[in-house]
N, C-alpha and C. Protein backbone atom coordinates (compact mmCIF):
# COMPACT_ATOMS: atom_id res chain seq x y z
N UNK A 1 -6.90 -3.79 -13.91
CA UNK A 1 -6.97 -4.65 -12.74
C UNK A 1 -7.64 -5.95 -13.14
N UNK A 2 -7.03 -6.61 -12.85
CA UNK A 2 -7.85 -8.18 -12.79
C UNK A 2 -8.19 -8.95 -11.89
N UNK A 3 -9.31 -9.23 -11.46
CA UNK A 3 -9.61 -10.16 -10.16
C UNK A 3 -9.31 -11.65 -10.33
N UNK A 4 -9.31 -12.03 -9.61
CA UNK A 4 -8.25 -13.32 -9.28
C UNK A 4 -9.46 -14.04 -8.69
N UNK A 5 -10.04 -13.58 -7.29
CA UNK A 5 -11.19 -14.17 -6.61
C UNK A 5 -11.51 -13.40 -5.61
N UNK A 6 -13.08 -13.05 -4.98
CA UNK A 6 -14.09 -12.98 -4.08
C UNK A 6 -13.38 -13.52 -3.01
N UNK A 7 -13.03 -12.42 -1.89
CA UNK A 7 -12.62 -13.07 -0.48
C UNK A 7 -14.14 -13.03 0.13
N UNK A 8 -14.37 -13.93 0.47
CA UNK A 8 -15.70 -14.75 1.01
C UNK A 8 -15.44 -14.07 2.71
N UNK A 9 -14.43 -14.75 3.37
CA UNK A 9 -14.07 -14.94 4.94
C UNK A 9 -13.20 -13.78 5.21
N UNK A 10 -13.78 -12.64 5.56
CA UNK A 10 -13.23 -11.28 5.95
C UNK A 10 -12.24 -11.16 7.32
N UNK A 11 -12.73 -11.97 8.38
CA UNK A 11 -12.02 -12.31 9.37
C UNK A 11 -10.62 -12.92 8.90
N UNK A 12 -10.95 -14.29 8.18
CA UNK A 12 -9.59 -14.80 7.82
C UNK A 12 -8.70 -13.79 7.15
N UNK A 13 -9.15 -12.75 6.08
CA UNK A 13 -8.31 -12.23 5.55
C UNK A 13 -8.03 -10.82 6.90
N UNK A 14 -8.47 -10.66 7.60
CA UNK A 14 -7.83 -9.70 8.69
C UNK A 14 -7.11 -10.37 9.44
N UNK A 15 -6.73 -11.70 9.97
CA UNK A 15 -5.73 -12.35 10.49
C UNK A 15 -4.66 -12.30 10.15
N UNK A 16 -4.82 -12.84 8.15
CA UNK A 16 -3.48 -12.93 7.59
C UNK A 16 -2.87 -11.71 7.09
N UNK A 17 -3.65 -10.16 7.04
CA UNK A 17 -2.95 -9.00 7.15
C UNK A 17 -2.17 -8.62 7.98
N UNK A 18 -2.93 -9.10 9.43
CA UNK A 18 -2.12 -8.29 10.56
C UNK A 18 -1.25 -9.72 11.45
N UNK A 19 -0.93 -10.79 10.93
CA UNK A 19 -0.53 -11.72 11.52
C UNK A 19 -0.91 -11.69 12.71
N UNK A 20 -2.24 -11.84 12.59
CA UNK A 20 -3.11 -12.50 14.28
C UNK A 20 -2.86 -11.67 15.35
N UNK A 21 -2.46 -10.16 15.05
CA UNK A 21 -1.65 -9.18 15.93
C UNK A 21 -2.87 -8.09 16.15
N UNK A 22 -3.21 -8.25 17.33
CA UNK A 22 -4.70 -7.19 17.54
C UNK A 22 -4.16 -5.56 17.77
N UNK A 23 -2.96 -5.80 17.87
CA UNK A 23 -2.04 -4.79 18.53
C UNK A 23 -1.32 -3.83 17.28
N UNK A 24 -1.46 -4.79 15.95
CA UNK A 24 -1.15 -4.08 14.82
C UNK A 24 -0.89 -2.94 14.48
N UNK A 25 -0.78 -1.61 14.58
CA UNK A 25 -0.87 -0.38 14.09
C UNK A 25 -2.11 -0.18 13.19
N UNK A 26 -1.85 -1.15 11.73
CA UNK A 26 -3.22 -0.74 10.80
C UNK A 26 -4.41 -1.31 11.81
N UNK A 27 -4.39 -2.72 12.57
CA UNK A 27 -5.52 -2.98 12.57
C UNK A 27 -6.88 -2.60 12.60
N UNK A 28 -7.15 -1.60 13.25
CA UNK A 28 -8.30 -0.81 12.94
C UNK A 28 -8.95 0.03 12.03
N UNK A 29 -7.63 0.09 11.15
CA UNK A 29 -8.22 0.85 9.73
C UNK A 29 -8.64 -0.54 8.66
N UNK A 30 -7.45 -1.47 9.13
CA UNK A 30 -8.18 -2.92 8.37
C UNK A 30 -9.51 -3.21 8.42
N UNK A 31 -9.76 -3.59 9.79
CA UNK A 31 -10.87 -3.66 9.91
C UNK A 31 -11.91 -3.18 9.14
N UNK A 32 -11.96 -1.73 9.03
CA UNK A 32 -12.69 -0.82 9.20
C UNK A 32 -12.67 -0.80 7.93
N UNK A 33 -12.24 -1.01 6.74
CA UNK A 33 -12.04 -1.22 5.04
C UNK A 33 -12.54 -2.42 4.82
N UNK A 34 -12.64 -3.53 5.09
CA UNK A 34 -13.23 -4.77 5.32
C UNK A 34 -14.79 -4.92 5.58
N UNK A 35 -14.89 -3.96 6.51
CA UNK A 35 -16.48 -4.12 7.11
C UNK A 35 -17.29 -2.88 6.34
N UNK A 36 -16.71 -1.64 5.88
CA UNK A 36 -16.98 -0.80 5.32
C UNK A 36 -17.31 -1.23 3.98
N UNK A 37 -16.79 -2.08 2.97
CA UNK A 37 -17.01 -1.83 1.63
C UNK A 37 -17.63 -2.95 1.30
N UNK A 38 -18.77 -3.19 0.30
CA UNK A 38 -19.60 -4.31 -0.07
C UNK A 38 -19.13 -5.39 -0.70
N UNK A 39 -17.51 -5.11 -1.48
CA UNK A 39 -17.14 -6.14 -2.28
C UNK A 39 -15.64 -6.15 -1.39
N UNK A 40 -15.09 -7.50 -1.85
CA UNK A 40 -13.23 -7.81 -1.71
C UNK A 40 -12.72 -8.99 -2.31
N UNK A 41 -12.19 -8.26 -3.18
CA UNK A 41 -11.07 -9.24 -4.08
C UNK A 41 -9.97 -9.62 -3.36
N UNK A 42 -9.19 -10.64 -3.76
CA UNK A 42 -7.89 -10.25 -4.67
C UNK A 42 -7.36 -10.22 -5.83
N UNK A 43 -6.56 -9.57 -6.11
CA UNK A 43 -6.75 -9.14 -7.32
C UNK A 43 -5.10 -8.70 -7.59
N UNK A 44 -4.90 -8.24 -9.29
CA UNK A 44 -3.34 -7.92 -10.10
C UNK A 44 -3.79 -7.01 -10.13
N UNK A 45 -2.83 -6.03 -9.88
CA UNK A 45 -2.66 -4.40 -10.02
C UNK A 45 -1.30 -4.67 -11.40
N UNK A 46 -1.58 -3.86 -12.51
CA UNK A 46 -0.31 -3.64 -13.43
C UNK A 46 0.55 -2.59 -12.58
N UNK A 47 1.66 -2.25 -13.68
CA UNK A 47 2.57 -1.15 -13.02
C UNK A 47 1.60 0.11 -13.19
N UNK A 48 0.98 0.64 -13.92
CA UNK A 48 0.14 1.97 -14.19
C UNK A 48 -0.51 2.14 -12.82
N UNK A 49 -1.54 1.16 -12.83
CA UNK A 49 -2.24 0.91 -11.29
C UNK A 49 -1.33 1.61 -10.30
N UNK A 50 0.02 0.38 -9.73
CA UNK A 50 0.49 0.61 -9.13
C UNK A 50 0.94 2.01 -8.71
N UNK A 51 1.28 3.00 -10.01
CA UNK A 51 1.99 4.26 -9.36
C UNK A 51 1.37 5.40 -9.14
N UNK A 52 -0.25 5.24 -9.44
CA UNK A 52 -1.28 5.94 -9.21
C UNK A 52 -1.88 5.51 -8.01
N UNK A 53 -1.16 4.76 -7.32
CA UNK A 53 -2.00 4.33 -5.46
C UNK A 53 -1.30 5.82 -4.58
N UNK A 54 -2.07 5.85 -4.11
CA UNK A 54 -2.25 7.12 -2.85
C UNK A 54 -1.90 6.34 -1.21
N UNK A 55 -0.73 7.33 -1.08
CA UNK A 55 -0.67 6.13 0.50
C UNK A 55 -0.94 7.57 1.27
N UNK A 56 -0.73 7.48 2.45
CA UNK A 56 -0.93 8.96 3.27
C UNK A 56 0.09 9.16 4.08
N UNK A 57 1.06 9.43 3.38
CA UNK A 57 2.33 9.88 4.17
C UNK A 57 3.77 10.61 3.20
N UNK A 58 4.82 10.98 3.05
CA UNK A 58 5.60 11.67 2.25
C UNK A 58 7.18 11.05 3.42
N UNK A 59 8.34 12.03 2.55
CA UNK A 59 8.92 11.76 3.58
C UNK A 59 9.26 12.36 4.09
N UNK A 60 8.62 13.38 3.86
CA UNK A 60 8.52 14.82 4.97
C UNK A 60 7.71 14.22 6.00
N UNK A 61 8.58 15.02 6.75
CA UNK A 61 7.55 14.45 8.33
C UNK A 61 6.65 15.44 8.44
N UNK A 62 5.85 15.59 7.94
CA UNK A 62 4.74 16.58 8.34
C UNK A 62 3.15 15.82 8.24
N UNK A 63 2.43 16.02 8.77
CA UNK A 63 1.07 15.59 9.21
C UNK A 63 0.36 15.96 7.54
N UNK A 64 -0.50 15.49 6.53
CA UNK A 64 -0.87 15.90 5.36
C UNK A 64 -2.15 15.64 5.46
N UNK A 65 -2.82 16.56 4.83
CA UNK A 65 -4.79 16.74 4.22
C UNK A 65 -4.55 15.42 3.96
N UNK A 66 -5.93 14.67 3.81
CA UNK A 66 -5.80 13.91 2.56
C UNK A 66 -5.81 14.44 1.36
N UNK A 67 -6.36 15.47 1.02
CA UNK A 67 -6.16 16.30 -0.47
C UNK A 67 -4.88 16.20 -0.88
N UNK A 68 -4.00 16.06 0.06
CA UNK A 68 -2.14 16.04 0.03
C UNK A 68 -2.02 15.15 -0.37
N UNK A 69 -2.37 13.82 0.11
CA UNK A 69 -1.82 12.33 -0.29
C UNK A 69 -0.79 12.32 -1.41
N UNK A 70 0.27 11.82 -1.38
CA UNK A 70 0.63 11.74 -2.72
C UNK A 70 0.28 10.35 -2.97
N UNK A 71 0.75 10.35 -4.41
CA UNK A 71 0.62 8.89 -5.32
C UNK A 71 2.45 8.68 -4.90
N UNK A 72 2.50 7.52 -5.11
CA UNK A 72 3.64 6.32 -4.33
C UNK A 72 4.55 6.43 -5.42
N UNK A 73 4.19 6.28 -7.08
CA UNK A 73 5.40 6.96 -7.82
C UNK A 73 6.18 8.25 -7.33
N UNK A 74 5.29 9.45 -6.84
CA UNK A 74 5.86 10.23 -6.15
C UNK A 74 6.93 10.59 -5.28
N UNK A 75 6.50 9.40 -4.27
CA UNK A 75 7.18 9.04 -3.23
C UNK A 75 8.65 8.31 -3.25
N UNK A 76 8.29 7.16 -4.45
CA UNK A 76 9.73 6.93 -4.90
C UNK A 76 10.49 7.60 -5.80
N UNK A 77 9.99 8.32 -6.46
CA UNK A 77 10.92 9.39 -7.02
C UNK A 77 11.27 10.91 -5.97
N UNK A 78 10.96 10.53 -5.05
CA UNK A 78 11.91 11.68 -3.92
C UNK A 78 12.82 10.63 -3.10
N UNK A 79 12.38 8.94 -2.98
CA UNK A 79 13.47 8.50 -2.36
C UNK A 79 14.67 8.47 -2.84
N UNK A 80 14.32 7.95 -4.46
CA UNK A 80 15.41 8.42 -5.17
C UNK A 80 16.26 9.03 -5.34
N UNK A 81 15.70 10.45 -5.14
CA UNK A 81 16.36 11.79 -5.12
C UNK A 81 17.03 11.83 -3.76
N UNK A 82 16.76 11.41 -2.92
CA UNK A 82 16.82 11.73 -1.26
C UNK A 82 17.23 10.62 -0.69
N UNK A 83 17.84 9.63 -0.72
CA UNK A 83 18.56 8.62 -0.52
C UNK A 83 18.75 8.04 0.67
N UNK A 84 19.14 9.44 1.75
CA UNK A 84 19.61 9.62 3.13
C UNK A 84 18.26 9.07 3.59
N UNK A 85 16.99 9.10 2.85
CA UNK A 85 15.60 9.12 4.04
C UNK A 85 15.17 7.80 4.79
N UNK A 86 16.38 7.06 3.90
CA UNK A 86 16.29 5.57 3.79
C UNK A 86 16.83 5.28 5.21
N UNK A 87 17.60 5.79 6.00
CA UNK A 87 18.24 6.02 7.46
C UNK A 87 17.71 6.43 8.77
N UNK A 88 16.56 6.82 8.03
CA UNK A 88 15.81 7.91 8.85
C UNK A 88 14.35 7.24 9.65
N UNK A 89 13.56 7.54 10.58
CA UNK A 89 12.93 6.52 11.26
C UNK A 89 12.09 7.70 11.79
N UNK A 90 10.57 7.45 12.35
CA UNK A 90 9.59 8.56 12.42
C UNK A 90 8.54 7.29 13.23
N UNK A 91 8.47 8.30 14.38
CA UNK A 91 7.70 7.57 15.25
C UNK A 91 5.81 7.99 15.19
N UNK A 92 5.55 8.86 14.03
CA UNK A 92 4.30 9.86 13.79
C UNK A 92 3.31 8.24 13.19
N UNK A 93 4.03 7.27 13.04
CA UNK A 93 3.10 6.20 12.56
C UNK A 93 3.45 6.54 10.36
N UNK A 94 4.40 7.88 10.05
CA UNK A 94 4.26 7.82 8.66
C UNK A 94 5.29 6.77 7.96
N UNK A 95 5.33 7.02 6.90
CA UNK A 95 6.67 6.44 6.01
C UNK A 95 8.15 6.82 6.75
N UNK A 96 8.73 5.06 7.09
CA UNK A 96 9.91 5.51 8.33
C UNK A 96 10.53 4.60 7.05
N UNK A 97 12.05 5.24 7.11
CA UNK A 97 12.74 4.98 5.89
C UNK A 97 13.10 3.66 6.52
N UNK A 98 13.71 3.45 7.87
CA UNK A 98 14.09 2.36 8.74
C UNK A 98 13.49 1.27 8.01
N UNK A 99 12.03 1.31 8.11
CA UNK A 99 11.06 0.00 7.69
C UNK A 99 11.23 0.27 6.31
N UNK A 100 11.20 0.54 5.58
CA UNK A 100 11.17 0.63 4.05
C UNK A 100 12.79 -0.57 3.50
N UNK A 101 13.75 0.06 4.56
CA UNK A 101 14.93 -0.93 4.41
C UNK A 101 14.79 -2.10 4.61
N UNK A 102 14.24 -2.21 5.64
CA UNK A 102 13.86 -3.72 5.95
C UNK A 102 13.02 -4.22 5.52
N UNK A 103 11.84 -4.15 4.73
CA UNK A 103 11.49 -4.27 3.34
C UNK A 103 12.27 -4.53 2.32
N UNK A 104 12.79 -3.61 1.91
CA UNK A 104 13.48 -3.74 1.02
C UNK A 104 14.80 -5.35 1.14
N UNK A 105 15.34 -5.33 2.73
CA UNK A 105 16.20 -6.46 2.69
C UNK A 105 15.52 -7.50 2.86
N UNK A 106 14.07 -8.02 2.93
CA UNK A 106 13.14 -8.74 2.71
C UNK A 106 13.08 -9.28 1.40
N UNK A 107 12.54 -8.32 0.51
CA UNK A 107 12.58 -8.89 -0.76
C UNK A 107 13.72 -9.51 -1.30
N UNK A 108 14.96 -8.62 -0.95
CA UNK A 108 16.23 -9.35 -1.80
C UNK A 108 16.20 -10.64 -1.22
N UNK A 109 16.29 -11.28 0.01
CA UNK A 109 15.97 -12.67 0.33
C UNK A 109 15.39 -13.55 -0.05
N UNK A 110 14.08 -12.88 -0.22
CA UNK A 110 12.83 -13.60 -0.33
C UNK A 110 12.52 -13.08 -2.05
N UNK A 111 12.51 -12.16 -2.85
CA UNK A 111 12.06 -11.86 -4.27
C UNK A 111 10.68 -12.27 -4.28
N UNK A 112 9.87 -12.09 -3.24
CA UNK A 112 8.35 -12.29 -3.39
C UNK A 112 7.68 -10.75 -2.95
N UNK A 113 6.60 -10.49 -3.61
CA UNK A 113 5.79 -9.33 -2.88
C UNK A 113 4.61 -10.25 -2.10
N UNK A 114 4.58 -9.80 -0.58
CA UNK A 114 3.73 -10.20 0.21
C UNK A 114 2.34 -9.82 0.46
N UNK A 115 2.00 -8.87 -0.56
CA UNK A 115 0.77 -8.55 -0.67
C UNK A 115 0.32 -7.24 0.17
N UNK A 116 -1.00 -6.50 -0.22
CA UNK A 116 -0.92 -5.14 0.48
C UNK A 116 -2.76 -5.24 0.38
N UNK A 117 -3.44 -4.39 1.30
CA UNK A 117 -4.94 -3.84 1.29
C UNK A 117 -4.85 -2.48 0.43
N UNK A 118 -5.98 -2.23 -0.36
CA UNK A 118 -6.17 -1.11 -0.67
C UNK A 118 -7.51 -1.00 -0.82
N UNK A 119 -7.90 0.17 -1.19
CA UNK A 119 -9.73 0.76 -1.26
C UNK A 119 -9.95 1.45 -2.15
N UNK A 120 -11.03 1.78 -2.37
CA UNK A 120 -11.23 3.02 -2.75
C UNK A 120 -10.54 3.91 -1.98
N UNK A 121 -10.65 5.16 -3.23
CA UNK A 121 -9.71 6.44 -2.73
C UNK A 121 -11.48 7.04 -2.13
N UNK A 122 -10.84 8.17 -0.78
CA UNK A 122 -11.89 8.48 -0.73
C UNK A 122 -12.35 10.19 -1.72
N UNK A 123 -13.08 10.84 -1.76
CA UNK A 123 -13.69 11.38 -2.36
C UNK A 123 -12.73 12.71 -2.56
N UNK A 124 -12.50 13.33 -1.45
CA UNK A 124 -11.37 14.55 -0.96
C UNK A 124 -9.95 13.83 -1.97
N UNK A 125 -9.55 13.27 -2.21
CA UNK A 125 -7.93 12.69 -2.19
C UNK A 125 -8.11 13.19 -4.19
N UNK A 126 -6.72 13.03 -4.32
CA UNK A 126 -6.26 13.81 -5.50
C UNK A 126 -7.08 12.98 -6.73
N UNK A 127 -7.44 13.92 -8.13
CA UNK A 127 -8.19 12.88 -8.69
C UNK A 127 -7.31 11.83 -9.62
N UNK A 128 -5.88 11.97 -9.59
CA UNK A 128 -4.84 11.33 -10.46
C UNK A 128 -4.95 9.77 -9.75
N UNK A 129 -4.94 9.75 -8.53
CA UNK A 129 -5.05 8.47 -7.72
C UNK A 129 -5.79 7.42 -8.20
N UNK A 130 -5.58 6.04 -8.11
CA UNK A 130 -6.82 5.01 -8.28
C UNK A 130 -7.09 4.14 -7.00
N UNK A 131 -6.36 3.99 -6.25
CA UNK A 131 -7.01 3.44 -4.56
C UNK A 131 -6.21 3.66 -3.84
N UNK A 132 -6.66 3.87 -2.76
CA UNK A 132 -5.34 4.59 -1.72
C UNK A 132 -5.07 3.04 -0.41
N UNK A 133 -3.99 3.18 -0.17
CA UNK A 133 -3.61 2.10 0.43
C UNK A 133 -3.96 1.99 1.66
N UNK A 134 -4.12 1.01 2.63
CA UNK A 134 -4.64 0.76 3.82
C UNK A 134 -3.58 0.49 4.59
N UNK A 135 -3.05 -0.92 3.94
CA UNK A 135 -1.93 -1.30 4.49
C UNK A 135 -1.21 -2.10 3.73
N UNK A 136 0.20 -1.76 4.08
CA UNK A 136 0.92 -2.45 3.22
C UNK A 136 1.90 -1.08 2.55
N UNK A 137 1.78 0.06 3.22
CA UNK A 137 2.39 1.64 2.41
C UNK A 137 4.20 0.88 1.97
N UNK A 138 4.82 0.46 3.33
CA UNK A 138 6.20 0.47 3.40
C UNK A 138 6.80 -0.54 2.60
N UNK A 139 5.76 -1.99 2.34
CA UNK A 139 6.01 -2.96 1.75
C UNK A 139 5.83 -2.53 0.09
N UNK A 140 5.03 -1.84 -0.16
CA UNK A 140 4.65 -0.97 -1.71
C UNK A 140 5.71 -0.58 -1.85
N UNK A 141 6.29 0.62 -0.79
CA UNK A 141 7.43 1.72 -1.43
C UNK A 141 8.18 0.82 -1.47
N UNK A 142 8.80 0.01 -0.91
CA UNK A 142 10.31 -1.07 -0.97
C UNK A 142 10.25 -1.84 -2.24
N UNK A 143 9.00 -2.27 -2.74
CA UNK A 143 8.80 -2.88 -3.89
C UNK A 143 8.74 -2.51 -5.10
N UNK A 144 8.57 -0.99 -5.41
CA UNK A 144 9.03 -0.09 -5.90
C UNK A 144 10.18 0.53 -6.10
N UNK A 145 10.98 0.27 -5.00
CA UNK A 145 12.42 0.75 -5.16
C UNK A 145 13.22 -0.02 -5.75
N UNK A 146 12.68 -1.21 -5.17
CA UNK A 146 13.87 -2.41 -5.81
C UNK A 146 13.53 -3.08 -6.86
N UNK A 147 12.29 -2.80 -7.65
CA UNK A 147 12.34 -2.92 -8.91
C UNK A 147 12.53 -1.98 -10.06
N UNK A 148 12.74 -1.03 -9.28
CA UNK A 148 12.64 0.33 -10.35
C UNK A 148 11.67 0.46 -11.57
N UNK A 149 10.58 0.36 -10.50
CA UNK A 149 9.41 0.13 -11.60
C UNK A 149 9.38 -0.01 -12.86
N UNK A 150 9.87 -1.54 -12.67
CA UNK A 150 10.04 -2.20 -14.07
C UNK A 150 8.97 -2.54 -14.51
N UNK A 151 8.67 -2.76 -15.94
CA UNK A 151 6.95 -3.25 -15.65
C UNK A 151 7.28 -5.38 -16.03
N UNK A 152 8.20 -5.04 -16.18
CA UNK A 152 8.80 -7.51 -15.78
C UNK A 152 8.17 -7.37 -14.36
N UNK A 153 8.25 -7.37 -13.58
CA UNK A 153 7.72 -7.17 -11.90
C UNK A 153 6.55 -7.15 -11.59
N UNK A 154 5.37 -6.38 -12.56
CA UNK A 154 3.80 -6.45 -12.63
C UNK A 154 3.55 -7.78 -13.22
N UNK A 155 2.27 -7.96 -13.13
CA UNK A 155 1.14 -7.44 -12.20
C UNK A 155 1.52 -7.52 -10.75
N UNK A 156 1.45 -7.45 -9.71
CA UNK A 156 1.53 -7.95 -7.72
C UNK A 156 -0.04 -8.18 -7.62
N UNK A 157 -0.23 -8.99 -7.11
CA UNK A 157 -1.35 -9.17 -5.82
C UNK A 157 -1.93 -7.96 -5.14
N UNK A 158 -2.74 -7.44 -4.61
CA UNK A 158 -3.37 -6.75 -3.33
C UNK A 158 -4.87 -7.17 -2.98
N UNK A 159 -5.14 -7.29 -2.00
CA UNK A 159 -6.56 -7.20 -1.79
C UNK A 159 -7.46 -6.04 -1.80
N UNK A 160 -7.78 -5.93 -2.22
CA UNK A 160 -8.62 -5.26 -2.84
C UNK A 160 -10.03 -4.62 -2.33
N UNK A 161 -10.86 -3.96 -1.21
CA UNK A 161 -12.04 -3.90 -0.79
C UNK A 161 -12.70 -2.39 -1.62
N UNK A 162 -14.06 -2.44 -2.14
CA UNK A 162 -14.67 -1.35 -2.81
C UNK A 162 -16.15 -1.57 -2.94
N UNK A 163 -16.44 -0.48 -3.14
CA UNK A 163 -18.36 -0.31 -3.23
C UNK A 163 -18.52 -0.76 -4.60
N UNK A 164 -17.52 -0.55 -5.70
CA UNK A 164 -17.57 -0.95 -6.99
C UNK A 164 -18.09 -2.01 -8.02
N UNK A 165 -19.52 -2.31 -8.37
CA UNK A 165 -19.70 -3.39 -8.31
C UNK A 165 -18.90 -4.00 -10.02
N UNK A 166 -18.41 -2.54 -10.51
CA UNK A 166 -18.13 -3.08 -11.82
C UNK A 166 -16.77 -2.90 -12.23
N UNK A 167 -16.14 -4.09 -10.99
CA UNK A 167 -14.36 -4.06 -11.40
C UNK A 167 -14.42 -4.84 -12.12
């Protein structure tokens, strides 16, 4: 990982996560990763990074421990496999294949990654993981798919919040 720079203005960077939307879905876990952890970057995640992030959802619709979490390589190697899930839409708040498409037809437009929150993993979650995502799960998996985790495509951006003083 490489830091880039010290987000100073925590507010500003919760605006430009949730586009000024109080109504957000993450917003309160944003928040709550922001005000919770002593440090926040932003910062380059390589591809390694990348496929060791922990999001909290599958595309099984089933409710998961966090002990469950998978890592997001995971995840795209069952979309892979499972193709159809990409059609599929889940109102539980998890990984809805719906949004992952539209993601995905985002990037082909645009060929930019828009950036994602992540944290520390917390303590319970698998020990293969290196930060589990906050927000940003659907925009990760789409960015993943459509590069086929190439490593030309690394480093991406994320912001970054942790107790860590020695990233």
């Amino acid at each position: 990982m490489q830091i880039i720079e010290k987000i100073v203005d925590r507010t500003y960077l919760f605006h430009l996560l949730t586009k000024g939307d109080t109504e957000h879905p993450s917003a309160p876990f944003i928040s709550n990763s922001l005000h919770s952890h002593t440090y926040c970057y932003l910062a380059l995640i390589d591809l390694e990074e990348y496929k060791h992030l922990v999001i909290n959802s599958s595309i099984e619709q089933v409710q998961l421990d966090v002990s469950d979490y998978p890592l997001i390589n995971d995840v795209i190697s069952k979309i892979n496999s499972h193709t159809d899930f990409l059609y599929e839409t889940r109102s539980d708040g998890g990984l809805n294949g719906i949004e992952v498409q539209r993601k995905l037809s985002t990037f082909e437009q645009e060929g930019i990654f828009s950036g994602a929150l992540i944290q520390d993993k917390y303590p319970s979650m698998r020990d293969t993981g290196s930060y589990y995502v906050i927000d940003g799960m659907h925009r990760l998996v789409a960015y993943g798919l459509l590069t086929r985790l190439d490593s030309k495509h690394f480093p991406i951006k994320v912001y970054l919040c942790t107790n860590n003083p020695d990233i």
